[in-house]
N, C-alpha and C. Protein backbone atom coordinates (compact mmCIF):
# COMPACT_ATOMS: atom_id res chain seq x y z
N UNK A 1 0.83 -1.20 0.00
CA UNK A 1 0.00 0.00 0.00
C UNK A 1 0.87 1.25 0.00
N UNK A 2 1.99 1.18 0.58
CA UNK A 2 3.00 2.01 0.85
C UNK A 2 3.37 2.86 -0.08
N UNK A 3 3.96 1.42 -0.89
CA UNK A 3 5.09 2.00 -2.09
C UNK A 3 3.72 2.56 -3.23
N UNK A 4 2.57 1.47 -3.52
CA UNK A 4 1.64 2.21 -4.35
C UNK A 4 1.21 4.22 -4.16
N UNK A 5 1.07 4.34 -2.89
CA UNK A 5 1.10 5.48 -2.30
C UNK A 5 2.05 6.50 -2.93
N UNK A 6 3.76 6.34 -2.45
CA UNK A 6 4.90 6.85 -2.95
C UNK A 6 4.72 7.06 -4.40
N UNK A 7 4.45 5.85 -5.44
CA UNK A 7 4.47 6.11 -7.00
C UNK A 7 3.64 6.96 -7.65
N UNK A 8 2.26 7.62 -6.31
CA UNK A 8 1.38 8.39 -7.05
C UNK A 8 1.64 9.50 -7.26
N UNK A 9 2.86 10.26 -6.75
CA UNK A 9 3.38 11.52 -7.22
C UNK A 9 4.19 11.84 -8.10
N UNK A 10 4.80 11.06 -8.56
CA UNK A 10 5.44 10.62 -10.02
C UNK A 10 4.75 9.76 -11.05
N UNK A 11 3.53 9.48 -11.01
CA UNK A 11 2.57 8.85 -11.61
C UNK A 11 1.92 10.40 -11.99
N UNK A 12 1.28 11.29 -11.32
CA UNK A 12 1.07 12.49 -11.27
C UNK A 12 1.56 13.68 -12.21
N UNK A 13 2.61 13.22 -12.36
CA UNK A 13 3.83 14.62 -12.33
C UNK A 13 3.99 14.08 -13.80
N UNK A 14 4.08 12.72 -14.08
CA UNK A 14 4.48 12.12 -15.95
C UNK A 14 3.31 12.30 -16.08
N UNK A 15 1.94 12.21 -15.78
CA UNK A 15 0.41 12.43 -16.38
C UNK A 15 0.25 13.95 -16.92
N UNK A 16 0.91 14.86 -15.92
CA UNK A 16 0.94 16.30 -16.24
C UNK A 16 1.91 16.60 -17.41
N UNK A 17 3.38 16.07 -17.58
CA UNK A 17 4.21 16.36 -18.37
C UNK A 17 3.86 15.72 -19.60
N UNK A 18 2.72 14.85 -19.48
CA UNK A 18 2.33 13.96 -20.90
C UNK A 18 1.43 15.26 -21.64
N UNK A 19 0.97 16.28 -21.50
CA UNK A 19 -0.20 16.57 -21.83
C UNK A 19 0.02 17.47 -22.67
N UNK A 20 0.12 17.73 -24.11
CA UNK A 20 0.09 18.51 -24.94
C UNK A 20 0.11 20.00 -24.93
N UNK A 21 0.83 21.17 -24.21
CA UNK A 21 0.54 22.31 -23.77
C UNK A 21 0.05 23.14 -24.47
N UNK A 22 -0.14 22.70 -26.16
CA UNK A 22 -0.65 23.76 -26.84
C UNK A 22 -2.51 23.55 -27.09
N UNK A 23 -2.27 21.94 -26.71
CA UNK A 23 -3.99 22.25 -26.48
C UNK A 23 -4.53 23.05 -25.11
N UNK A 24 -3.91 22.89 -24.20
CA UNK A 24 -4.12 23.19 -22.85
C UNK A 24 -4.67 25.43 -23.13
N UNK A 25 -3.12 25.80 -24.02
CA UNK A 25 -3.15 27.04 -24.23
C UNK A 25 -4.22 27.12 -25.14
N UNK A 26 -4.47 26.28 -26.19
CA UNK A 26 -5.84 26.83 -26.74
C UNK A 26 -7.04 26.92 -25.74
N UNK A 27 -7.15 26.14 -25.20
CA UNK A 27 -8.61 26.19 -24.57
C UNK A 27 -8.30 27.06 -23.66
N UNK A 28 -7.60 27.83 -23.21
CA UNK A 28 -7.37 28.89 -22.07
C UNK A 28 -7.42 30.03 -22.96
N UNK A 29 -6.98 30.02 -24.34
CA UNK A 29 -7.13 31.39 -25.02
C UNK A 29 -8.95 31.01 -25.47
N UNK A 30 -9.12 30.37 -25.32
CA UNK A 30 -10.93 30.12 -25.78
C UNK A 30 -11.78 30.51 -24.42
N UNK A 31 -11.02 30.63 -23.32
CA UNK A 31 -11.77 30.34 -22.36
C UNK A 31 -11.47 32.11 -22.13
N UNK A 32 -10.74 32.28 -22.15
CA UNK A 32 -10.79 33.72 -21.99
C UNK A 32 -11.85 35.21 -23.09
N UNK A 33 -11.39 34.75 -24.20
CA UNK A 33 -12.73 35.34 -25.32
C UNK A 33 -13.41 34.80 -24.96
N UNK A 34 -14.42 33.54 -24.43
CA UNK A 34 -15.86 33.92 -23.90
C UNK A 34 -15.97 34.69 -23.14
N UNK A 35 -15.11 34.35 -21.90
CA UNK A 35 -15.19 35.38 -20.63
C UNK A 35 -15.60 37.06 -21.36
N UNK A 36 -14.42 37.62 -22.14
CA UNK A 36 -14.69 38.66 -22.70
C UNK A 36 -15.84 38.97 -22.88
N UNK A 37 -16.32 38.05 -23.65
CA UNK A 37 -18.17 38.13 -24.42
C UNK A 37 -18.57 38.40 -23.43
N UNK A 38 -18.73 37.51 -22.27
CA UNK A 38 -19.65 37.48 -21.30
C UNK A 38 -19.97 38.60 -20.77
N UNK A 39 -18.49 39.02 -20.26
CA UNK A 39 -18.32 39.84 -19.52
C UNK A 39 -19.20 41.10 -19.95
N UNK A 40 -18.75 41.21 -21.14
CA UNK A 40 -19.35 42.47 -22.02
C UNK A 40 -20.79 42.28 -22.14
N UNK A 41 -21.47 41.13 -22.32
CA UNK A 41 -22.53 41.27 -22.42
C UNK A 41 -23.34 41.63 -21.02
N UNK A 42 -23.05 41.08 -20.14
CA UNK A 42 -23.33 41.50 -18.84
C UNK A 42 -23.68 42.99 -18.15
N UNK A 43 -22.36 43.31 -18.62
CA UNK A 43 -22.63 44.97 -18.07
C UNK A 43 -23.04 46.09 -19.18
N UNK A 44 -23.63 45.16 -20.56
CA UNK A 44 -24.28 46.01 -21.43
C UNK A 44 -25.82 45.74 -21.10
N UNK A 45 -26.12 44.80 -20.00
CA UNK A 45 -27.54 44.34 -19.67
C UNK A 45 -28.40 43.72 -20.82
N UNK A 46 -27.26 43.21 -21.73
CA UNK A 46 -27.64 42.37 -22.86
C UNK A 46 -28.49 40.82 -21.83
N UNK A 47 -29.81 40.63 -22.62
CA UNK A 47 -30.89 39.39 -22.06
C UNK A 47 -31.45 38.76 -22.46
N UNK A 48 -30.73 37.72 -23.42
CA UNK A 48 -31.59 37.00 -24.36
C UNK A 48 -32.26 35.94 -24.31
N UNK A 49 -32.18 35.23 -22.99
CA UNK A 49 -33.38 34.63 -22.83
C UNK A 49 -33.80 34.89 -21.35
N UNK A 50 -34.55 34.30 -20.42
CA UNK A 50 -34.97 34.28 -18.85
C UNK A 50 -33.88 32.83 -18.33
N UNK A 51 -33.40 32.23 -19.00
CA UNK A 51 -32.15 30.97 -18.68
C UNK A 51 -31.67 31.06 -17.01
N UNK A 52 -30.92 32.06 -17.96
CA UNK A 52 -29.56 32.66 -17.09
C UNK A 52 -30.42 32.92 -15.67
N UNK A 53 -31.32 34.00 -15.40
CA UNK A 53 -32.79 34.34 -14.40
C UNK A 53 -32.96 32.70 -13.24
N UNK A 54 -33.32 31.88 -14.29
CA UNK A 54 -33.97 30.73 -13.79
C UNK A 54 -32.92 29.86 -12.81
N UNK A 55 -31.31 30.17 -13.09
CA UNK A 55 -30.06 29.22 -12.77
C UNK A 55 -29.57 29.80 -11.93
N UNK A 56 -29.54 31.23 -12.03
CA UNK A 56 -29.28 31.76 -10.84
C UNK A 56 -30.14 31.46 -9.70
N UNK A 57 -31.41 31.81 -9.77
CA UNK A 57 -32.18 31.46 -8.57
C UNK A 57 -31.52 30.05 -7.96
N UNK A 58 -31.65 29.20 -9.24
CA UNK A 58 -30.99 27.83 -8.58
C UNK A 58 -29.79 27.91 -8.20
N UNK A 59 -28.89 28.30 -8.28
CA UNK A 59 -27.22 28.43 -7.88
C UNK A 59 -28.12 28.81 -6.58
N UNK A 60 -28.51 30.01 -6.48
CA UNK A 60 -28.60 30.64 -4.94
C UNK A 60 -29.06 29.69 -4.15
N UNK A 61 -30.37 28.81 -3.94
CA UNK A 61 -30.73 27.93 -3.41
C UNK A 61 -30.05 26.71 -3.05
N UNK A 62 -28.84 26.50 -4.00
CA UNK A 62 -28.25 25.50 -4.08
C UNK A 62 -26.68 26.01 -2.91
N UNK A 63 -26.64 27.39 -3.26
CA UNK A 63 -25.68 27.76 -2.09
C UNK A 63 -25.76 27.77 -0.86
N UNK A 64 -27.20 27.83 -0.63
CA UNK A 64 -27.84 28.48 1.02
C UNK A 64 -28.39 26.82 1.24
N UNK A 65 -27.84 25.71 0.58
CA UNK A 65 -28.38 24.22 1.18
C UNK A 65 -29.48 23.94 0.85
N UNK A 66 -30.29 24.44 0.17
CA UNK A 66 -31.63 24.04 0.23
C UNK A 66 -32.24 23.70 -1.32
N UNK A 67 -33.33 23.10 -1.67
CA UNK A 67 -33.86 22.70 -2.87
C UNK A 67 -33.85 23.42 -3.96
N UNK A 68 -33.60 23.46 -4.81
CA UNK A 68 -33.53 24.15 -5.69
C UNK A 68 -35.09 25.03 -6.65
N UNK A 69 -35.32 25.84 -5.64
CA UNK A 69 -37.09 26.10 -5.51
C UNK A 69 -36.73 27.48 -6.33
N UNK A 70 -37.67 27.83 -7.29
CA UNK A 70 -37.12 28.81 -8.43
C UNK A 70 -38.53 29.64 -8.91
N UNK A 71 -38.48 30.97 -8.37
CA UNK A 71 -39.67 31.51 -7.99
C UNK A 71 -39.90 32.43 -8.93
N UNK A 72 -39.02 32.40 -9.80
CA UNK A 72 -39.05 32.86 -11.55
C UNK A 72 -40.10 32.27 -12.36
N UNK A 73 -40.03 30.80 -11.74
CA UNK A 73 -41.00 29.91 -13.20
C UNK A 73 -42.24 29.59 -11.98
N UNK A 74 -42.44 29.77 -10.87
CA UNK A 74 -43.37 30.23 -10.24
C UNK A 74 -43.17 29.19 -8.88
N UNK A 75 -44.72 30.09 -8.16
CA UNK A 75 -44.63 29.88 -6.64
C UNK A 75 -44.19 28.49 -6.27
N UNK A 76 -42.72 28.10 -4.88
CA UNK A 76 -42.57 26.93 -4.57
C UNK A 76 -42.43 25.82 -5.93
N UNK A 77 -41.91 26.82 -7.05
CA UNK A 77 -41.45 25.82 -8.27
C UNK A 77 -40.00 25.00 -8.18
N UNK A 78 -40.15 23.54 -7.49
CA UNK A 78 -38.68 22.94 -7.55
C UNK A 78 -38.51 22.89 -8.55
N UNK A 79 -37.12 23.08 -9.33
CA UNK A 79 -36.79 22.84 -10.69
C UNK A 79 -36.58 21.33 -10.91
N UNK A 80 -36.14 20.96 -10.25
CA UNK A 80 -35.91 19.70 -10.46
C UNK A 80 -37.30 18.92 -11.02
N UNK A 81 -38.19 18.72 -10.80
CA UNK A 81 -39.62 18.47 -11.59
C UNK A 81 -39.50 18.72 -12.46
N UNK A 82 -38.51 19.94 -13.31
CA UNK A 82 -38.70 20.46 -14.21
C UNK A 82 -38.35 19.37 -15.18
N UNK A 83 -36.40 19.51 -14.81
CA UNK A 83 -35.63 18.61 -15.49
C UNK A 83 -34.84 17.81 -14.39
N UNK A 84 -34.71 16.75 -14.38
CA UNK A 84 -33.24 16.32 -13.57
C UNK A 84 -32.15 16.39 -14.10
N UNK A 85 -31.72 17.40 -13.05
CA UNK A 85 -30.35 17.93 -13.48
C UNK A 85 -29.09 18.49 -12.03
N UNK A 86 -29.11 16.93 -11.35
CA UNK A 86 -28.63 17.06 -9.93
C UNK A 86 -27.21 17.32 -9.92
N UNK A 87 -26.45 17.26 -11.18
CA UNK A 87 -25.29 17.67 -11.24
C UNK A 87 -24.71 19.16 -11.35
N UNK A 88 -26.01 19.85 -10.98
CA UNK A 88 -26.11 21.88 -11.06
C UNK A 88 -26.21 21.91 -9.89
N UNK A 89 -25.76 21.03 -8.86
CA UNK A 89 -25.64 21.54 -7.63
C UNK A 89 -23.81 22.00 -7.42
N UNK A 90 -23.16 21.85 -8.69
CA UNK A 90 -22.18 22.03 -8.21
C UNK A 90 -21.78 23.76 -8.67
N UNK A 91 -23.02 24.21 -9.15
CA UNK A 91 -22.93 25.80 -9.08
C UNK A 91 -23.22 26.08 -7.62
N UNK A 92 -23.75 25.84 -6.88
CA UNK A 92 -23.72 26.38 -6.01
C UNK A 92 -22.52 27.10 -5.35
N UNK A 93 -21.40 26.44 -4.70
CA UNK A 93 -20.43 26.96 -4.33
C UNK A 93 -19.67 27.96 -5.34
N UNK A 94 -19.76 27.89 -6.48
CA UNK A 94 -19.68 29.07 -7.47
C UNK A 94 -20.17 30.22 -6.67
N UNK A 95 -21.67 30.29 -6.86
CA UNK A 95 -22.40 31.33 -6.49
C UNK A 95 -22.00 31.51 -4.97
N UNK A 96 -22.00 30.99 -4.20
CA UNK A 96 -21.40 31.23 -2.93
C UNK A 96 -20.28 32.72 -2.87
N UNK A 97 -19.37 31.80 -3.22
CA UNK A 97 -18.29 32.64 -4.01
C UNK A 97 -18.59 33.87 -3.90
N UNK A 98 -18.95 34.29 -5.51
CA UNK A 98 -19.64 35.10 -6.30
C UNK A 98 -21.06 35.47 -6.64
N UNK A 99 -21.84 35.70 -5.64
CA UNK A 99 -23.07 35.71 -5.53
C UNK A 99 -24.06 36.73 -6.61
N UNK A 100 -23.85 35.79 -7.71
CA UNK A 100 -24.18 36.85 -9.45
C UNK A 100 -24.56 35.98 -10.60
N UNK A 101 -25.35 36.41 -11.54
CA UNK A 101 -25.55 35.69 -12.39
C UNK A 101 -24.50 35.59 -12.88
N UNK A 102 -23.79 36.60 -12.95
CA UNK A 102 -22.10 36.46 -13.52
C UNK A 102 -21.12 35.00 -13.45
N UNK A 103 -21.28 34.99 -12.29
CA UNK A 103 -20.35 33.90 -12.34
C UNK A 103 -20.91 32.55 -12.81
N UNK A 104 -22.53 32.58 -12.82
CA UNK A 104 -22.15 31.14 -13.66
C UNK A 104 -22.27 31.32 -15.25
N UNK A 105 -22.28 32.44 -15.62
CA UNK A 105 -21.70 32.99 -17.12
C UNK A 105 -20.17 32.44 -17.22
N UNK A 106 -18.97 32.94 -16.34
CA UNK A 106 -17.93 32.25 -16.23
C UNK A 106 -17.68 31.06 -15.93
N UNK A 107 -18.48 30.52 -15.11
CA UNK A 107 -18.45 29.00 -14.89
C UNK A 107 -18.95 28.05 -16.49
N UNK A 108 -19.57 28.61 -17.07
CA UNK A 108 -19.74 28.20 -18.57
C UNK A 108 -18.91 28.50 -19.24
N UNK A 109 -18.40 29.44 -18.72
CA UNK A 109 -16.85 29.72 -20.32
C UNK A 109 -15.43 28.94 -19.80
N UNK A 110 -15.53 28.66 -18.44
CA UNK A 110 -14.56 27.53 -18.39
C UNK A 110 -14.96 26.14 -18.99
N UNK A 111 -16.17 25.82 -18.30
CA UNK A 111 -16.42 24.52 -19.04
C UNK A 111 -16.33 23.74 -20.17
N UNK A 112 -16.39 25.24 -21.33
CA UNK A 112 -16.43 25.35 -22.43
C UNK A 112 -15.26 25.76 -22.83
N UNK A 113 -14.48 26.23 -22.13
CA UNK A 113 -12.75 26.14 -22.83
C UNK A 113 -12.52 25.07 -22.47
N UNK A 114 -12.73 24.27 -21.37
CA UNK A 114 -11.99 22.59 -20.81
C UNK A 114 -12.74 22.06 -22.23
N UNK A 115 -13.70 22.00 -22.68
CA UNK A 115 -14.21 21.36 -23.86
C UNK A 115 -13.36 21.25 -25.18
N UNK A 116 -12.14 22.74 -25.42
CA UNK A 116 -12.03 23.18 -26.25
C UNK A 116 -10.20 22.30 -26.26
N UNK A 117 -9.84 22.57 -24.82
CA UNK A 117 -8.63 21.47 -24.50
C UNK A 117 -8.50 20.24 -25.01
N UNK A 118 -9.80 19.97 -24.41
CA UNK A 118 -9.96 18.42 -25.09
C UNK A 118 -10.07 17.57 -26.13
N UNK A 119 -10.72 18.59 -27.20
CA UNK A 119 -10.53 18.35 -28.28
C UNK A 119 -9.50 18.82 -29.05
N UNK A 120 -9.09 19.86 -28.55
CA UNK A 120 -7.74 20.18 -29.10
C UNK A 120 -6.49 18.97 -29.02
N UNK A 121 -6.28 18.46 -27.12
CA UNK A 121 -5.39 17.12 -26.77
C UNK A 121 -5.82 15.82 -28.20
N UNK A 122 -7.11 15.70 -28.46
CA UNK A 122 -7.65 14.81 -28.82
C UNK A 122 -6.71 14.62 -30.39
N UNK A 123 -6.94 16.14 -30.75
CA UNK A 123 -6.32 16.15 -32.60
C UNK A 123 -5.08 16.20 -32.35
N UNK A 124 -4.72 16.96 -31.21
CA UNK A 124 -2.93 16.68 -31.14
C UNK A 124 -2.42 15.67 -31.16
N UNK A 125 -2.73 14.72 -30.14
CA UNK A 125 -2.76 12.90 -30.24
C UNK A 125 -2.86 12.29 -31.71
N UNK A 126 -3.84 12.24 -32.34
CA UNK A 126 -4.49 11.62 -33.39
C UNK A 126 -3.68 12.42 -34.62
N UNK A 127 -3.55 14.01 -34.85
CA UNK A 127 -3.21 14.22 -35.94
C UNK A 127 -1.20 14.99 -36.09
N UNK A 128 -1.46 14.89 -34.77
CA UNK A 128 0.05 16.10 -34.75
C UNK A 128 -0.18 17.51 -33.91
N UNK A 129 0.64 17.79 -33.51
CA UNK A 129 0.35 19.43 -32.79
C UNK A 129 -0.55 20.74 -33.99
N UNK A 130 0.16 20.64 -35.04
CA UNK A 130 -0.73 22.09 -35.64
C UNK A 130 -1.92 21.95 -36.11
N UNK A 131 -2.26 20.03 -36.52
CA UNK A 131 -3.51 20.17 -36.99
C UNK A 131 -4.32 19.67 -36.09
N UNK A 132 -4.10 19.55 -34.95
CA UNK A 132 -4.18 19.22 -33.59
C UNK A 132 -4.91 20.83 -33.23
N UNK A 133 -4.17 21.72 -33.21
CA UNK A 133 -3.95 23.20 -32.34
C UNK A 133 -5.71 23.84 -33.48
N UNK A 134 -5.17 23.13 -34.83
CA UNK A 134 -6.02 23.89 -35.58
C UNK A 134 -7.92 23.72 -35.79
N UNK A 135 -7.63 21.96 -35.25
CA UNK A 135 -9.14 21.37 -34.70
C UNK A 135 -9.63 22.16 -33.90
N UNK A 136 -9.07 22.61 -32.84
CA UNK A 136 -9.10 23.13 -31.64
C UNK A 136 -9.70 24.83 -31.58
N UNK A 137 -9.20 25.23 -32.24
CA UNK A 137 -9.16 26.47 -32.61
C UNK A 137 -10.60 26.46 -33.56
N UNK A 138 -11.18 25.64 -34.46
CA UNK A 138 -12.27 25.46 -35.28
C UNK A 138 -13.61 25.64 -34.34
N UNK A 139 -13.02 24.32 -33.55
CA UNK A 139 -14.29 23.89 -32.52
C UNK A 139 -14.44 25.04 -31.42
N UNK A 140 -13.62 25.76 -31.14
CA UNK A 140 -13.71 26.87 -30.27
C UNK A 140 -14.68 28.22 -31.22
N UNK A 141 -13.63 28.06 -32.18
CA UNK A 141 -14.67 29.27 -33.01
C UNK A 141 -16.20 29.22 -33.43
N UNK A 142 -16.56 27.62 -33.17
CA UNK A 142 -17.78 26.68 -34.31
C UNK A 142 -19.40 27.79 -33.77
N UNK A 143 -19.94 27.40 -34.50
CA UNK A 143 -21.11 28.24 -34.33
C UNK A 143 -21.83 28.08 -33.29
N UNK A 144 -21.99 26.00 -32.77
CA UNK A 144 -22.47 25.53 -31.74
C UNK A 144 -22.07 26.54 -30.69
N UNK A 145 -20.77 26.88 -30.11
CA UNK A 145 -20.25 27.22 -29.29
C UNK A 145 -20.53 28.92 -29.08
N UNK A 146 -20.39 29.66 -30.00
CA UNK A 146 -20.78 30.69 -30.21
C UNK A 146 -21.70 31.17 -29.46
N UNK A 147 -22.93 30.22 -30.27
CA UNK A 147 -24.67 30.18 -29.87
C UNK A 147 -24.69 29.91 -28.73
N UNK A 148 -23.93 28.92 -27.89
CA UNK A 148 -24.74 28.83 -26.42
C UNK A 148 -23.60 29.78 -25.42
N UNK A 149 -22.87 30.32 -26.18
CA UNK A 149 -22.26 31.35 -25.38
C UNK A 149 -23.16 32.82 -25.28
N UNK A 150 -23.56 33.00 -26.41
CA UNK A 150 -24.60 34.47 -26.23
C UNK A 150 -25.74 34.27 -26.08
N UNK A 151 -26.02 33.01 -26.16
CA UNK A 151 -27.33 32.38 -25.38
C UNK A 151 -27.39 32.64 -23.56
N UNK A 152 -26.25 32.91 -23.25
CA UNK A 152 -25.65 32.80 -21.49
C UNK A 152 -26.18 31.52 -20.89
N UNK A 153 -26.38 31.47 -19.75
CA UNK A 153 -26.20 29.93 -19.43
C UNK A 153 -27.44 29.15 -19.16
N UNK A 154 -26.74 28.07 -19.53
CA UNK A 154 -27.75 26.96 -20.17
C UNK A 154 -26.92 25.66 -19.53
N UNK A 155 -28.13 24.43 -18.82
CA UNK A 155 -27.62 23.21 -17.83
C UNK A 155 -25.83 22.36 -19.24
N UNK A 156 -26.60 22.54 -20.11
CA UNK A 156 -25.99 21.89 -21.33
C UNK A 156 -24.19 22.72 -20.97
N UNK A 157 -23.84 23.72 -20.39
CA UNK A 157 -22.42 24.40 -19.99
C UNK A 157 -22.02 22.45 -19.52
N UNK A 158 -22.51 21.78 -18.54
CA UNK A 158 -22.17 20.99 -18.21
C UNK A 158 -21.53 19.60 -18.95
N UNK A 159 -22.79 19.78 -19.93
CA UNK A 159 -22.74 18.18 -21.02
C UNK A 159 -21.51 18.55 -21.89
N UNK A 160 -21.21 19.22 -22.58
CA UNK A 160 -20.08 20.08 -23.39
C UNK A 160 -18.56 19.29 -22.99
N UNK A 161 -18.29 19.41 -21.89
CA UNK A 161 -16.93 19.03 -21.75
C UNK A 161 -17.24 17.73 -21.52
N UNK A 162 -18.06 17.22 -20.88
CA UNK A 162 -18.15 15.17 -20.75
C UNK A 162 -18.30 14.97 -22.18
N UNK A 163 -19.24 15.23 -23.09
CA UNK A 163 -19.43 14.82 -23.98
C UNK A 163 -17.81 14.53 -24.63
N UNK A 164 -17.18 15.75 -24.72
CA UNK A 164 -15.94 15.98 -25.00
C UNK A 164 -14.51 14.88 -24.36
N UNK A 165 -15.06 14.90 -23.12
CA UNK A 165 -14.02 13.83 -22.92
C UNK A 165 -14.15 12.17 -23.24
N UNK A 166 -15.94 11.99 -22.96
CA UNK A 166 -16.17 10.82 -23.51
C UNK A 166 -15.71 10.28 -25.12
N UNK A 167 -15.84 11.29 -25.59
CA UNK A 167 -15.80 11.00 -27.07
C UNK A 167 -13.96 10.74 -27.55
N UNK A 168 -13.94 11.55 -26.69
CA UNK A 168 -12.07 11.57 -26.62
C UNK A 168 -11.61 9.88 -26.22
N UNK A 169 -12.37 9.20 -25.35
CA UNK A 169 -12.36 8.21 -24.38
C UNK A 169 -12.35 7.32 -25.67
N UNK A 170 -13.07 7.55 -26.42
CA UNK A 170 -14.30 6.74 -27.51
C UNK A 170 -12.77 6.40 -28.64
N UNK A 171 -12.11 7.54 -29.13
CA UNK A 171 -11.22 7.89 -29.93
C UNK A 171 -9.75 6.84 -29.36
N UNK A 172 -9.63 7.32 -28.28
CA UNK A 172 -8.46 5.90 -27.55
C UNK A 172 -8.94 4.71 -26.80
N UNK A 173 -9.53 4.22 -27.65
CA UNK A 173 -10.30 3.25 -27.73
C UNK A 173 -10.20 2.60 -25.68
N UNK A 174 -10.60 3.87 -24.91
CA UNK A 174 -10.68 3.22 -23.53
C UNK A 174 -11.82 3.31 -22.89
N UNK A 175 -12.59 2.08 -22.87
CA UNK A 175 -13.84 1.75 -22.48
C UNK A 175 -14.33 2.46 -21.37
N UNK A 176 -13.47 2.16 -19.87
CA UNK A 176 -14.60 2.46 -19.18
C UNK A 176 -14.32 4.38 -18.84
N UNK A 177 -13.23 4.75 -19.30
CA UNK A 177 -13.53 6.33 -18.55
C UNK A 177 -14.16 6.83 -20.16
N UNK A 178 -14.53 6.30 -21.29
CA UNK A 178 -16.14 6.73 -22.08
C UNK A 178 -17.45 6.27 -21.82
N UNK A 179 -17.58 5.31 -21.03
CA UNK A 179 -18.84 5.15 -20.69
C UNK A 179 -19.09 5.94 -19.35
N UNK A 180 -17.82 6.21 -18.00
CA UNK A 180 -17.84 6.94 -17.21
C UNK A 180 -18.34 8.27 -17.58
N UNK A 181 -17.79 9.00 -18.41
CA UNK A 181 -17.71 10.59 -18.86
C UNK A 181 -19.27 10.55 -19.57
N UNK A 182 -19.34 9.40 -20.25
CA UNK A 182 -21.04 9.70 -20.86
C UNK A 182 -22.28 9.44 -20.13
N UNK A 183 -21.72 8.33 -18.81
CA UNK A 183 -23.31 8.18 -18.27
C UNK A 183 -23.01 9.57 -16.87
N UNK A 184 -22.50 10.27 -17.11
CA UNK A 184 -22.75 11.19 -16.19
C UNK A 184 -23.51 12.84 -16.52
N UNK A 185 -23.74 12.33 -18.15
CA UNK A 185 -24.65 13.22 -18.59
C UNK A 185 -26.14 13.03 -18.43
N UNK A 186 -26.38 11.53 -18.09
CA UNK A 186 -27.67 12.10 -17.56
C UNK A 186 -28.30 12.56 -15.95
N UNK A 187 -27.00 12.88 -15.39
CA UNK A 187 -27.12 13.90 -14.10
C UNK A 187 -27.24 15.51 -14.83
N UNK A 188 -26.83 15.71 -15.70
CA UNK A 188 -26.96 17.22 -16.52
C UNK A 188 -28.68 17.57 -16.94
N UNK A 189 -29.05 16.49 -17.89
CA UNK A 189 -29.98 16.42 -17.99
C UNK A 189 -31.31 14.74 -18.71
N UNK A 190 -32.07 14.39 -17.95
CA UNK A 190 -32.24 13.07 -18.59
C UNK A 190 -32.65 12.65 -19.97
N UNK A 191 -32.82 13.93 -20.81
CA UNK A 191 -32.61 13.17 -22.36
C UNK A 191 -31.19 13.18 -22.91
N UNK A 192 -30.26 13.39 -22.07
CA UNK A 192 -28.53 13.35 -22.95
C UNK A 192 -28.32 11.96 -22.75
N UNK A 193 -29.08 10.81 -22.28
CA UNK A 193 -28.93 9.69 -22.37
C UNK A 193 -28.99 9.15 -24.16
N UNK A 194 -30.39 10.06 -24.68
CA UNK A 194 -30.05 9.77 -25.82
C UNK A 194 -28.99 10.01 -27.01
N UNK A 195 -28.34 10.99 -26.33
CA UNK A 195 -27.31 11.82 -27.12
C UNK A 195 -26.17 10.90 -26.96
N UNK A 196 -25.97 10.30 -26.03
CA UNK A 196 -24.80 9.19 -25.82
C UNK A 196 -25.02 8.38 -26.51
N UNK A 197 -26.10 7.72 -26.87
CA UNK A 197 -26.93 6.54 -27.92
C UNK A 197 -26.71 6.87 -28.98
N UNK A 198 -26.94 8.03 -29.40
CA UNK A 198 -26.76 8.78 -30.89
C UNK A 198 -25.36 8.69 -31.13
N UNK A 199 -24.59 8.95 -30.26
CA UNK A 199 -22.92 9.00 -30.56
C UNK A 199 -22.22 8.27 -30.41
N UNK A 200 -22.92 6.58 -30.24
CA UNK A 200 -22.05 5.14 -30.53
C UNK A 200 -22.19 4.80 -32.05
């Protein structure tokens, strides 16, 4: 147990030095232009849907311990009835934090740059670093991404990067951390079960 113990910090340290740094830097330069967007859209009181309204309430509820009761879509409305989506409890401590719709605007533009890593690691692996860097850079720019960025936030911030790593999982042909990364989308929401179905 000992020595297993001892090897996990050099098990650690080659996992980190394995990792492609120019995907890492793409998705951090992706993750930062959303932020930008966000940011900007925010304090232009840009509001394009009631989303963002509805998640906050839930972040807040979800910070202060309690059900996720959302008095936007009406009286003593648990969201959860709505959709199950028990894996948005981990905005809470976000909002804690940062007690703002803001931050889970940022908490989506990380998610969505870790998305952008991943597929970036994914083409670096599979094709080489530049056409690797240049996948990366596509899928960051892609329209999907765009859209649910000026959309502001939406439970789906979550599915984005699993999807992403599952599929990555799918690509090095390693079974169980793609079925791990995909059945944890239906804690996001319970029809991404079919979306995992769709993408075998």
């Amino acid at each position: 147990m000992r020595t297993h113990l001892s090897t996990l910090p050099s098990r650690t340290t080659r996992a980190v030095r394995s990792q492609p740094l120019g995907a890492w830097l793409t998705g951090l330069a992706a993750t930062a232009l959303y932020t930008v967007f966000s940011v900007t859209q925010w304090y232009r009181l840009s509001s394009p849907s009631w989303d963002l309204g509805i998640f906050t309430q839930l972040a807040k509820a979800y910070a202060g311990f309690s059900a996720p009761i959302v008095p936007i879509k009406g009286e003593n409305f648990n969201l959860l009835g709505d959709h199950f989506h028990p894996l948005l409890v981990l905005l809470g401590p976000a909002y804690a934090v940062s007690p703002s719709g803001l931050a889970l605007l940022v908490v989506q533009d990380l998610l969505f740059g870790l998305s952008v890593a991943v597929v970036a690691r994914a083409g670096t692996r599979l094709l080489g670093p530049l056409p690797g860097i240049a996948l990366g850079v596509a899928y960051a720019l892609s329209w999907g991404l765009q859209s649910a960025v000026a959309a502001q936030f939406h439970e789906i911030a979550f599915a984005v990067p699993l999807l992403a790593l599952s599929l990555e999982a799918v690509l090095r042909r390693r079974v169980l951390p793609a079925v791990v990364w995909g059945g944890l989308l239906v804690f996001v929401k319970e029809d991404l079960g079919l979306t995992v179905i769709a993408s075998d």
